[in-house]
N, C-alpha and C. Protein backbone atom coordinates (compact mmCIF):
# COMPACT_ATOMS: atom_id res chain seq x y z
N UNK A 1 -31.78 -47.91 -1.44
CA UNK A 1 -32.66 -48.50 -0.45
C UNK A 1 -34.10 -48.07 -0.76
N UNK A 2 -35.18 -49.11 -0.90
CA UNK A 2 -36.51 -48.81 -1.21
C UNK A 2 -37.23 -47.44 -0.38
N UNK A 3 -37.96 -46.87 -0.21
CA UNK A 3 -38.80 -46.00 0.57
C UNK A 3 -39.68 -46.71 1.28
N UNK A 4 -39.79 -46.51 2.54
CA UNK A 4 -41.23 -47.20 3.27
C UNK A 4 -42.12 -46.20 2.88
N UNK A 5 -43.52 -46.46 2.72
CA UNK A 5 -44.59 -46.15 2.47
C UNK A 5 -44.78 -44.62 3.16
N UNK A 6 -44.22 -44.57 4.43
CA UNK A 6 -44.62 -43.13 5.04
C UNK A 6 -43.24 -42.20 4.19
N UNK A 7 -42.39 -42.68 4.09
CA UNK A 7 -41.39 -41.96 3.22
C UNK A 7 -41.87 -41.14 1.78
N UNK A 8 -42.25 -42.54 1.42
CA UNK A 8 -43.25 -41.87 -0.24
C UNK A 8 -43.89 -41.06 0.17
N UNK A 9 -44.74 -41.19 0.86
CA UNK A 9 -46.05 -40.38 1.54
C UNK A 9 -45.53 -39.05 1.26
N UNK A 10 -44.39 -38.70 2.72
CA UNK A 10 -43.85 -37.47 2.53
C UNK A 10 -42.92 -37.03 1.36
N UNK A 11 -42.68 -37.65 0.56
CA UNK A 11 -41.97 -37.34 -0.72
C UNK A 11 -42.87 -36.46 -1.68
N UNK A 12 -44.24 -37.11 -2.00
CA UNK A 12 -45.13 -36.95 -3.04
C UNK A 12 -45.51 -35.53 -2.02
N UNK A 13 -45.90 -35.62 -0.75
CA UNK A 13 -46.44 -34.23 -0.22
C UNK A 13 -45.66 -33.76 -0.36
N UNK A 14 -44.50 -33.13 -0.43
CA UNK A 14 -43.41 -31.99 -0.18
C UNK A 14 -43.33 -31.91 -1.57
N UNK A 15 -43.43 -32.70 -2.96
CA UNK A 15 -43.59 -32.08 -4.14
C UNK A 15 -44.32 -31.66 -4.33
N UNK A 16 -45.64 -32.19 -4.22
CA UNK A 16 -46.64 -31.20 -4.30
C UNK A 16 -47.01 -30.12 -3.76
N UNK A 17 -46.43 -29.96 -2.75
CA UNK A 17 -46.81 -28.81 -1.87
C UNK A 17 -45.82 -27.73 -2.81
N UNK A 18 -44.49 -27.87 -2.90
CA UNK A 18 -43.54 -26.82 -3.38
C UNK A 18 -44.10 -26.58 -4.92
N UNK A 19 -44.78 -27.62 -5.76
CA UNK A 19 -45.41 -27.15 -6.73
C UNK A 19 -46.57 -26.41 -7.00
N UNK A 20 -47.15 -26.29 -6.06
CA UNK A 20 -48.17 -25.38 -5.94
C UNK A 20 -47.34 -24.16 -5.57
N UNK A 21 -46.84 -23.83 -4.71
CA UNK A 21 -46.27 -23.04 -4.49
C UNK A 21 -45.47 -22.21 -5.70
N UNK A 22 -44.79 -22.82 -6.28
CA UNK A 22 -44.29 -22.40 -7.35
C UNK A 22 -44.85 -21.97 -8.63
N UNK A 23 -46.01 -22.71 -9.09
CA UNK A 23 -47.09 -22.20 -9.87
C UNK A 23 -47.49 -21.25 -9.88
N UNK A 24 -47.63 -21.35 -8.46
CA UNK A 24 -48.76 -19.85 -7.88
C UNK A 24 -48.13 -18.58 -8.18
N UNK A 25 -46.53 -18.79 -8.28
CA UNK A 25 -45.55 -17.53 -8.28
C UNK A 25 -45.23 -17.28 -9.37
N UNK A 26 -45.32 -18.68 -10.46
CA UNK A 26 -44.47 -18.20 -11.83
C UNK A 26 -45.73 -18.45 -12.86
N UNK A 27 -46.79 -19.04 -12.48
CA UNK A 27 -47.61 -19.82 -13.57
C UNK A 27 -47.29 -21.08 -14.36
N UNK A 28 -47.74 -21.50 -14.68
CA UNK A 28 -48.29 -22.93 -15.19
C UNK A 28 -46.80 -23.09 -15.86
N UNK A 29 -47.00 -22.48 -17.43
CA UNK A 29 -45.99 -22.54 -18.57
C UNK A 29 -45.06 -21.99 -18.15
N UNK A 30 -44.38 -21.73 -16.80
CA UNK A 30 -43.11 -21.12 -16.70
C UNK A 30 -42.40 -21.65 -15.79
N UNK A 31 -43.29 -22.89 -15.15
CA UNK A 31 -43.20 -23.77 -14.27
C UNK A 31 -41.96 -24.93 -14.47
N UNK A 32 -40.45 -25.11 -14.32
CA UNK A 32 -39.74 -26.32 -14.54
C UNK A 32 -39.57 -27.04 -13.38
N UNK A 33 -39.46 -28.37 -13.68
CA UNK A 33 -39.48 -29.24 -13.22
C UNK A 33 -38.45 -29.34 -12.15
N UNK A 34 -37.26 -28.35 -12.31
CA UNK A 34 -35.96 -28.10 -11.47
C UNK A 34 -36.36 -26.84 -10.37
N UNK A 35 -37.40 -25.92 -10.91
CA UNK A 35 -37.85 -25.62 -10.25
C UNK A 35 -38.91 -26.10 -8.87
N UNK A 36 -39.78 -26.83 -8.94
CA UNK A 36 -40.39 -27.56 -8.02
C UNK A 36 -39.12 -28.49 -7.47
N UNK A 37 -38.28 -29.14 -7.80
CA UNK A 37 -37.52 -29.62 -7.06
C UNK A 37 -36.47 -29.08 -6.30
N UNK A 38 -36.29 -27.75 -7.07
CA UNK A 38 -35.26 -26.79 -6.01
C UNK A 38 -36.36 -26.53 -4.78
N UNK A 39 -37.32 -26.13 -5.16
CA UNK A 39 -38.56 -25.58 -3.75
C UNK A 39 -38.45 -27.17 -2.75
N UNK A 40 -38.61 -27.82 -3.35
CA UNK A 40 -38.88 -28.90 -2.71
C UNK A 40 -37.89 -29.52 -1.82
N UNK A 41 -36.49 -28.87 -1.86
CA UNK A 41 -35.24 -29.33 -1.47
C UNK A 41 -34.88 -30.66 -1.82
N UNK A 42 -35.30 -30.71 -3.21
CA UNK A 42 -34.94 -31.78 -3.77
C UNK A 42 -33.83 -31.75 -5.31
N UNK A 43 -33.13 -33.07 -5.78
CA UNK A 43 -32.98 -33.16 -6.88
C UNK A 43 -33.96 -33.01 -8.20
N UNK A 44 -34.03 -32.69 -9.61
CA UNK A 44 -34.73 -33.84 -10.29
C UNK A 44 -34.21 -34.81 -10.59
N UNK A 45 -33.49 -35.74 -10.41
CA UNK A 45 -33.39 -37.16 -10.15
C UNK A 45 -33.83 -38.03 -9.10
N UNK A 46 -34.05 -37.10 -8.34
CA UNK A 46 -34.58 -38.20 -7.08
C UNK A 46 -36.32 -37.88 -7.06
N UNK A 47 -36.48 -37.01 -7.80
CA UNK A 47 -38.12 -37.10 -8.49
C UNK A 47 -38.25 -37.87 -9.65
N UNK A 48 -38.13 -38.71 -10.27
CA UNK A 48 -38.08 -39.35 -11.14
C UNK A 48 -38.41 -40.58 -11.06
């Protein structure tokens, strides 16, 4: 089922937010992508 627009909205904020977060703790180059999506209470597939 597509995302309504406020859905995306909060999708893209809650990654970004947990990626900062996570940066901040591990740095840049130590940063995976499974990581921001574990913070994020997300898959990486459903970031994709």
């Amino acid at each position: 089922m597509p995302e309504t627009a406020a859905q995306a909205t909060d999708s893209r904020t809650r990654l970004l937010d947990a990626a900062l977060k996570v940066i901040r703790a591990k740095g840049y180059s130590a940063t995976r992508v499974e990581d921001i999506c574990g913070a994020a209470a997300g898959t990486r597939t459903s970031a994709a």
